[in-house]
Protein backbone atom coordinates (compact mmCIF):
# COMPACT_ATOMS: atom_id res chain seq x y z
CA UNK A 1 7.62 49.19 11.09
CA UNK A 2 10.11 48.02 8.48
CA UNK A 3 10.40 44.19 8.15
CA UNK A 4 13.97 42.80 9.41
CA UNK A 5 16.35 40.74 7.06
CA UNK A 6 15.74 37.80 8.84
CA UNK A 7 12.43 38.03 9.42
CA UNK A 8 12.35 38.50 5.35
CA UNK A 9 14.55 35.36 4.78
CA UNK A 10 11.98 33.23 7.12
CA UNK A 11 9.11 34.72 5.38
CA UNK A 12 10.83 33.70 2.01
CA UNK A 13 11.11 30.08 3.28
CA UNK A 14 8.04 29.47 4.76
CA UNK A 15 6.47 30.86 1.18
CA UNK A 16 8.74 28.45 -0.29
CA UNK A 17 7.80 25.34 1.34
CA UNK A 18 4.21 26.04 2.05
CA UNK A 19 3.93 26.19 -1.97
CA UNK A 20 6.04 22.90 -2.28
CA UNK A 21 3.78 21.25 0.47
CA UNK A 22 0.69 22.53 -1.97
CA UNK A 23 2.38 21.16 -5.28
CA UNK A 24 2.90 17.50 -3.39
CA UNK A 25 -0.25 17.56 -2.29
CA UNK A 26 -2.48 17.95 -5.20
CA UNK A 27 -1.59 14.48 -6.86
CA UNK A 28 -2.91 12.92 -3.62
CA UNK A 29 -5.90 14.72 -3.42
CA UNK A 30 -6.75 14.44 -6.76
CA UNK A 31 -6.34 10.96 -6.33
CA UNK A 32 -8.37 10.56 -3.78
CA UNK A 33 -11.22 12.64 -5.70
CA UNK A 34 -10.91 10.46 -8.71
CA UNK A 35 -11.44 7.09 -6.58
CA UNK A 36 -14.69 8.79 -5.51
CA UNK A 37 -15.72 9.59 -8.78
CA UNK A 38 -17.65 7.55 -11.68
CA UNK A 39 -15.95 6.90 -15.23
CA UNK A 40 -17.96 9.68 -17.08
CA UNK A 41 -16.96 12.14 -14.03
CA UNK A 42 -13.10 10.94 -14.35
CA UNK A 43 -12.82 11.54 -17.89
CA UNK A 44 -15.61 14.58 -18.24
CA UNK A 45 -14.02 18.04 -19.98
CA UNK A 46 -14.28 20.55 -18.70
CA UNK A 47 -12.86 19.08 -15.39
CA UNK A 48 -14.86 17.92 -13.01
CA UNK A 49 -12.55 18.87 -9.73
CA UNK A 50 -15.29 16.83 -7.20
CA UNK A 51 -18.19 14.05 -7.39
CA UNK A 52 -21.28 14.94 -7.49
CA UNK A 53 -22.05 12.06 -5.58
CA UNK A 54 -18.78 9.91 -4.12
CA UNK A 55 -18.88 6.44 -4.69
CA UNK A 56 -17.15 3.67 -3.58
CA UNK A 57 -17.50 1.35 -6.97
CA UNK A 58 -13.69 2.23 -7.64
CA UNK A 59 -12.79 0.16 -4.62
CA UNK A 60 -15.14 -2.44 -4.76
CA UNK A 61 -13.81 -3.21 -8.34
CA UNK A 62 -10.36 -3.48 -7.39
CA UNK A 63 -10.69 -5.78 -4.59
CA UNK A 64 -13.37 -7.80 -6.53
CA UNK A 65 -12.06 -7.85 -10.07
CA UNK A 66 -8.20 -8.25 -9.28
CA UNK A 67 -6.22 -10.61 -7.16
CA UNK A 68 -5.78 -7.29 -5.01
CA UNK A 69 -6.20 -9.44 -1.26
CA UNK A 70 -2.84 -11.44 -2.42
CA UNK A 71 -1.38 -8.28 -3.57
CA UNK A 72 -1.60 -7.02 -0.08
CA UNK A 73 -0.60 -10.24 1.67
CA UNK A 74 2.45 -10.83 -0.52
CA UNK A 75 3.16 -7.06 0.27
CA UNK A 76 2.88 -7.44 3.90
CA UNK A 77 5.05 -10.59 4.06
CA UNK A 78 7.61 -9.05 1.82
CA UNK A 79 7.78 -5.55 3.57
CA UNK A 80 8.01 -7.65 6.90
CA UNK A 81 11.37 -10.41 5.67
CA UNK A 82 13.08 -6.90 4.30
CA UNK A 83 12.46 -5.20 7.37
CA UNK A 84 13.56 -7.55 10.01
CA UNK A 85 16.41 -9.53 8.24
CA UNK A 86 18.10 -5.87 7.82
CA UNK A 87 17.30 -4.16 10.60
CA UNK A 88 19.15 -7.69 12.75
CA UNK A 89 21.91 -8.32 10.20
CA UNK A 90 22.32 -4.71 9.42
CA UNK A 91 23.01 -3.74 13.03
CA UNK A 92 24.98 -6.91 13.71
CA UNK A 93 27.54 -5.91 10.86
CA UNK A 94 27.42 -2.12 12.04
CA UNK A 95 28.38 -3.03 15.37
CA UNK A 96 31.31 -4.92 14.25
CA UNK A 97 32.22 -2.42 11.80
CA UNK A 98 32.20 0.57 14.63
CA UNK A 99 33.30 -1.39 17.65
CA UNK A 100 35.45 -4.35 16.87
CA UNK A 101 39.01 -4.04 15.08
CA UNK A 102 39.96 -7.18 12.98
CA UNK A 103 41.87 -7.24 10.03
CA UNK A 104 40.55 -5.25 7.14
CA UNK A 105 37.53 -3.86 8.52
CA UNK A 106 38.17 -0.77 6.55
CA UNK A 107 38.19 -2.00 3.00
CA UNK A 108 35.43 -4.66 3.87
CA UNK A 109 33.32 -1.76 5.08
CA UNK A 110 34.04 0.50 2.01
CA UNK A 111 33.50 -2.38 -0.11
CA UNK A 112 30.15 -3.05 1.04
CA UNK A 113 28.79 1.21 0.84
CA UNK A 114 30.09 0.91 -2.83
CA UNK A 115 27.03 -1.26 -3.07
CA UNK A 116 24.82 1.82 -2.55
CA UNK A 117 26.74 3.32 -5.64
CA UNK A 118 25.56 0.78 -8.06
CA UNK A 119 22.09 0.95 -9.56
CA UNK A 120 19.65 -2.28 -8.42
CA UNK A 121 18.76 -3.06 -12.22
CA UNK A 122 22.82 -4.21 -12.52
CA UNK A 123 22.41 -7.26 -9.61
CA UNK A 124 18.75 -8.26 -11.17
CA UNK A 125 20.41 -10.34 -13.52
CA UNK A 126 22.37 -12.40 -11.30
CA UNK A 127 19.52 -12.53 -8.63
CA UNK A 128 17.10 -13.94 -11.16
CA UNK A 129 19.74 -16.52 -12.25
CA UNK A 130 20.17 -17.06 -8.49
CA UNK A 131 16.48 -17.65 -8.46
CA UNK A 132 16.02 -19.60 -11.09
CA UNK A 133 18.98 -22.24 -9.79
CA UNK A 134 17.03 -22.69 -6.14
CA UNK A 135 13.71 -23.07 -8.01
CA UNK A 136 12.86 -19.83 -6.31
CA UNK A 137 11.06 -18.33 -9.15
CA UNK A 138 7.26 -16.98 -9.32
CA UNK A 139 7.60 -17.32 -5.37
CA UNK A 140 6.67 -14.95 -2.62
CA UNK A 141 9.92 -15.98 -1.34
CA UNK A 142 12.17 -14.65 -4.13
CA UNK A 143 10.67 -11.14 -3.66
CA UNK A 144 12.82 -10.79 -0.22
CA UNK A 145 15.31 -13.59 -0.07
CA UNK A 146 18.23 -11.52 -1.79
CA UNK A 147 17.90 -8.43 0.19
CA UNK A 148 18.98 -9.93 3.89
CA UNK A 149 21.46 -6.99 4.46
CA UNK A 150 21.05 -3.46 3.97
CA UNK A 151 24.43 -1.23 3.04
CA UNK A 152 22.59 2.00 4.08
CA UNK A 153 21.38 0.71 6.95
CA UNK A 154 25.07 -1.11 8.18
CA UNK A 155 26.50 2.49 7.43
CA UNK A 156 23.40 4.45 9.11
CA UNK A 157 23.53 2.79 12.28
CA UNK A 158 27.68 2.39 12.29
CA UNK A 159 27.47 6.62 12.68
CA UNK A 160 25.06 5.84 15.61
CA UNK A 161 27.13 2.95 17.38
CA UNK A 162 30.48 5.73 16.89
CA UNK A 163 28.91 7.87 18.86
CA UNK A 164 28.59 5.65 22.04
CA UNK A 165 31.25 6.35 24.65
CA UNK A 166 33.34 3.41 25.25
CA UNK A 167 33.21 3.79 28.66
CA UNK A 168 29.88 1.48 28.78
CA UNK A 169 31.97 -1.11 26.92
CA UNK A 170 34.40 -1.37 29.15
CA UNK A 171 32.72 -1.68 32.20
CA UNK A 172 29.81 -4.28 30.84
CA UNK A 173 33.18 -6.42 29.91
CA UNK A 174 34.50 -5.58 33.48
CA UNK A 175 30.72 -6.76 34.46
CA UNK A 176 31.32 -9.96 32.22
CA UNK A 177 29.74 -9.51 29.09
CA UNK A 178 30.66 -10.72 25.76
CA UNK A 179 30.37 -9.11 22.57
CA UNK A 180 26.95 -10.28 21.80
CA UNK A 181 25.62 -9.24 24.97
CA UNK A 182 27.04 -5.82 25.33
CA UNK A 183 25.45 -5.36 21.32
CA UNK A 184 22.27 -6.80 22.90
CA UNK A 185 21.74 -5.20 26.06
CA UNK A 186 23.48 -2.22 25.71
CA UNK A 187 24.10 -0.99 22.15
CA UNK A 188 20.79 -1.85 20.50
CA UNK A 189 18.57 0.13 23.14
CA UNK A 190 21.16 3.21 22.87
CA UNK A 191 20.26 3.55 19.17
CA UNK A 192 16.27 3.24 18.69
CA UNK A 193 15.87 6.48 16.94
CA UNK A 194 18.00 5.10 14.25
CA UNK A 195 16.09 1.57 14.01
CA UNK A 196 12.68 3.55 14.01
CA UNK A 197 14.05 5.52 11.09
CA UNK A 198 15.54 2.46 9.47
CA UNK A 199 12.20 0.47 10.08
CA UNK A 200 11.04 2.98 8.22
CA UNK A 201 12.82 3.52 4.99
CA UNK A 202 12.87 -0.24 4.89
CA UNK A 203 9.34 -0.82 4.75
CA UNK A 204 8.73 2.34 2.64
CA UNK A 205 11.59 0.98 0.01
CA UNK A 206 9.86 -3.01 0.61
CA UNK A 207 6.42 -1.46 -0.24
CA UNK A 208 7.08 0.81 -2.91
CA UNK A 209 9.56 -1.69 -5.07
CA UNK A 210 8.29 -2.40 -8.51
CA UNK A 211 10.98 -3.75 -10.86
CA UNK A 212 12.13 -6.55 -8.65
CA UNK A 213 8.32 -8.36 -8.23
CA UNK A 214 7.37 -7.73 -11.75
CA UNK A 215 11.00 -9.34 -13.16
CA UNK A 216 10.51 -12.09 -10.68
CA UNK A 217 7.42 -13.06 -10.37
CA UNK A 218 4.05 -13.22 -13.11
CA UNK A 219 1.12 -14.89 -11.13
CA UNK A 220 -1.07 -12.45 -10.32
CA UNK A 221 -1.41 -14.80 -6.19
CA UNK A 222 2.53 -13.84 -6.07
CA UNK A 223 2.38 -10.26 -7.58
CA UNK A 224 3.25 -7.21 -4.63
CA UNK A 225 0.40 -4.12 -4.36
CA UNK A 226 3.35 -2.27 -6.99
CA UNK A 227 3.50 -4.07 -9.45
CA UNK A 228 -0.01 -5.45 -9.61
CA UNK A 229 -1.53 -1.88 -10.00
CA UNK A 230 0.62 -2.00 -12.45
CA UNK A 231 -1.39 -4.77 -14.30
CA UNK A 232 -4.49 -3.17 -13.37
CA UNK A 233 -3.85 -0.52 -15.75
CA UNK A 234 -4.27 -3.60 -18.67
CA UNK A 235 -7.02 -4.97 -16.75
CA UNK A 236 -9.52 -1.52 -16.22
CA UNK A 237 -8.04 0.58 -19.24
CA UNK A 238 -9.54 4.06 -18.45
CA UNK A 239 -11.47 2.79 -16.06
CA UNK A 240 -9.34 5.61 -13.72
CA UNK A 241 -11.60 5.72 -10.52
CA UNK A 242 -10.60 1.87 -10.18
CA UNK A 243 -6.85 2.60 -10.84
CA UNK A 244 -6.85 5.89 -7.89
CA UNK A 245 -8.72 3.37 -5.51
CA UNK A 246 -6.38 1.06 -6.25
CA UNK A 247 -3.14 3.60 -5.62
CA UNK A 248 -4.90 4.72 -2.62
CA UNK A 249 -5.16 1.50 -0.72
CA UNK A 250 -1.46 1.16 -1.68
CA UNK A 251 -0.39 4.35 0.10
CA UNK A 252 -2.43 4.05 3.06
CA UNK A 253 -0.76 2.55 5.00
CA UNK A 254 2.98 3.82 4.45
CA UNK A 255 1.31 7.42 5.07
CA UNK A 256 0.15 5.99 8.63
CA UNK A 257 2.64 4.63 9.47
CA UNK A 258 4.77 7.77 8.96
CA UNK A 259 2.65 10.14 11.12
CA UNK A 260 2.63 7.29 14.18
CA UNK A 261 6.32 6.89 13.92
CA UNK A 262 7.23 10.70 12.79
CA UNK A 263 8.91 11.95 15.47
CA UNK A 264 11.27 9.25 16.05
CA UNK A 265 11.90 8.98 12.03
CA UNK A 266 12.89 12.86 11.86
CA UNK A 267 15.15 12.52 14.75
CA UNK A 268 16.82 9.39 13.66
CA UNK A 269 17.55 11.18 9.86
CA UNK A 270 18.53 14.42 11.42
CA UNK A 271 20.79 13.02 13.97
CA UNK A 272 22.95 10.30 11.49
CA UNK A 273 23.10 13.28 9.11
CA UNK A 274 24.80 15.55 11.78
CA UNK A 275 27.11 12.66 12.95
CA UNK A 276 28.36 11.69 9.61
């Protein structure tokens, strides 16, 4: 029975992206291999795909020999202050941006997405200057003070508040509500797919940033999980079963929090895409 054209393209695509998934996936599992491994195994030729006999030394290393319970602390607070301070100021400024008309709301708007147009490595300058003025420097604090708003997040959930009749508006003001409470009450809860997904990206861009903490900060008590596996690379050499231990208790939890909150982050992408 010959094979339809569309069946064919669909065949073509899953090929495609069930060899992509397989070419993502073999860093992280060699990763996780290596942590398991011992030095000689790490660095034996011919390659040594598993351990003989997994060990958790490349763990115990990292947490004992590096500052690596600040590094997750720092990380945690940090992740948290550029999560929420968006996600409320970020939503705040959307709402006004989508809903309320006051004199140039357009080119403020368009001013602030050329933001996202700029690299980050042009504002460091300033923000360490910043820093350095309010005493701010080798701080925990300086790692999240100058990132309060979020462009992509004002212009993410600005597509979402668009898309709310104004219907609901008008009869919450008929009901007596003010602008606060109609964002509040009504607007917030009619965009949680979006805040999921921005919760998200936030804390994935929070955890993951590396040029930022090691520009702003050098004490290895104020150092993020980035950029002090960074450092341990001076600290362990090719030591690499302590540096994959290390990367892996980095990623762990960005990679659970993705499969808890999956289904809401998918929808929240998919759905701003198809609006704007």
């Amino acid at each position: 029975m010959p094979i339809s054209s569309t069946r064919k393209i669909n065949l073509i695509v899953h090929i495609i992206l069930i060899v992509s998934s397989v070419a993502m996936l073999v860093p992280f599992v060699w990763m996780v291999l290596t942590s398991l491994k011992t030095t000689t195994e790490a660095t034996q030729i011919p390659i040594r795909y598993f351990p003989e006999a997994p060990s958790l030394r490349g763990y115990i290393e990292a947490i004992k020999q590096s500052a690596f319970p600040y590094y997750y602390l720092n990380t945690v607070i940090t992740a948290a202050m550029k999560t929420a301070f968006p996600v409320i100021f970020s939503s705040m400024a959307a709402y006004a941006f989508a809903r309320i008309k006051f004199p140039g709301s357009s080119i403020l708007f368009i001013l602030l997405i050329s933001v996202m147009m700029v690299p980050n490595p042009v504002f460091y300058t300033p923000q360490y200057m910043m820093m350095s003025d309010l005493g701010l420097v080798n701080t925990v604090t300086a790692l999240w003070i100058a990132s309060l708003v979020s462009p992509f997040a004002t212009f993410l959930l600005r597509q979402f508040f668009l898309t709310i009749s104004k219907e609901l508006e008008e009869a919450a003001v008929l009901d007596g509500c003010n602008p606060f409470q109609i964002y509040w009450h009504i607007m917030l809860p009619l965009v949680k797919s979006a805040l999921v997904a921005i919760v998200i990206i936030q804390l994935q861009w929070a955890w993951n940033e590396l040029q930022w903490p090691l520009i702003i900060n050098s004490s290895p008590e104020k150092m993020t999980l980035s950029s002090g596996i960074a450092t341990l690379v001076s600290m362990f050499g090719t030591d690499y079963p302590v540096l994959m231990a290390g990367a892996f208790m980095a990623v762990v939890p960005m990679i659970v929090l993705f499969f808890i909150f999956q289904k809401q982050f998918i929808e929240g992408i998919a759905f701003s895409a198809h609006k704007g």
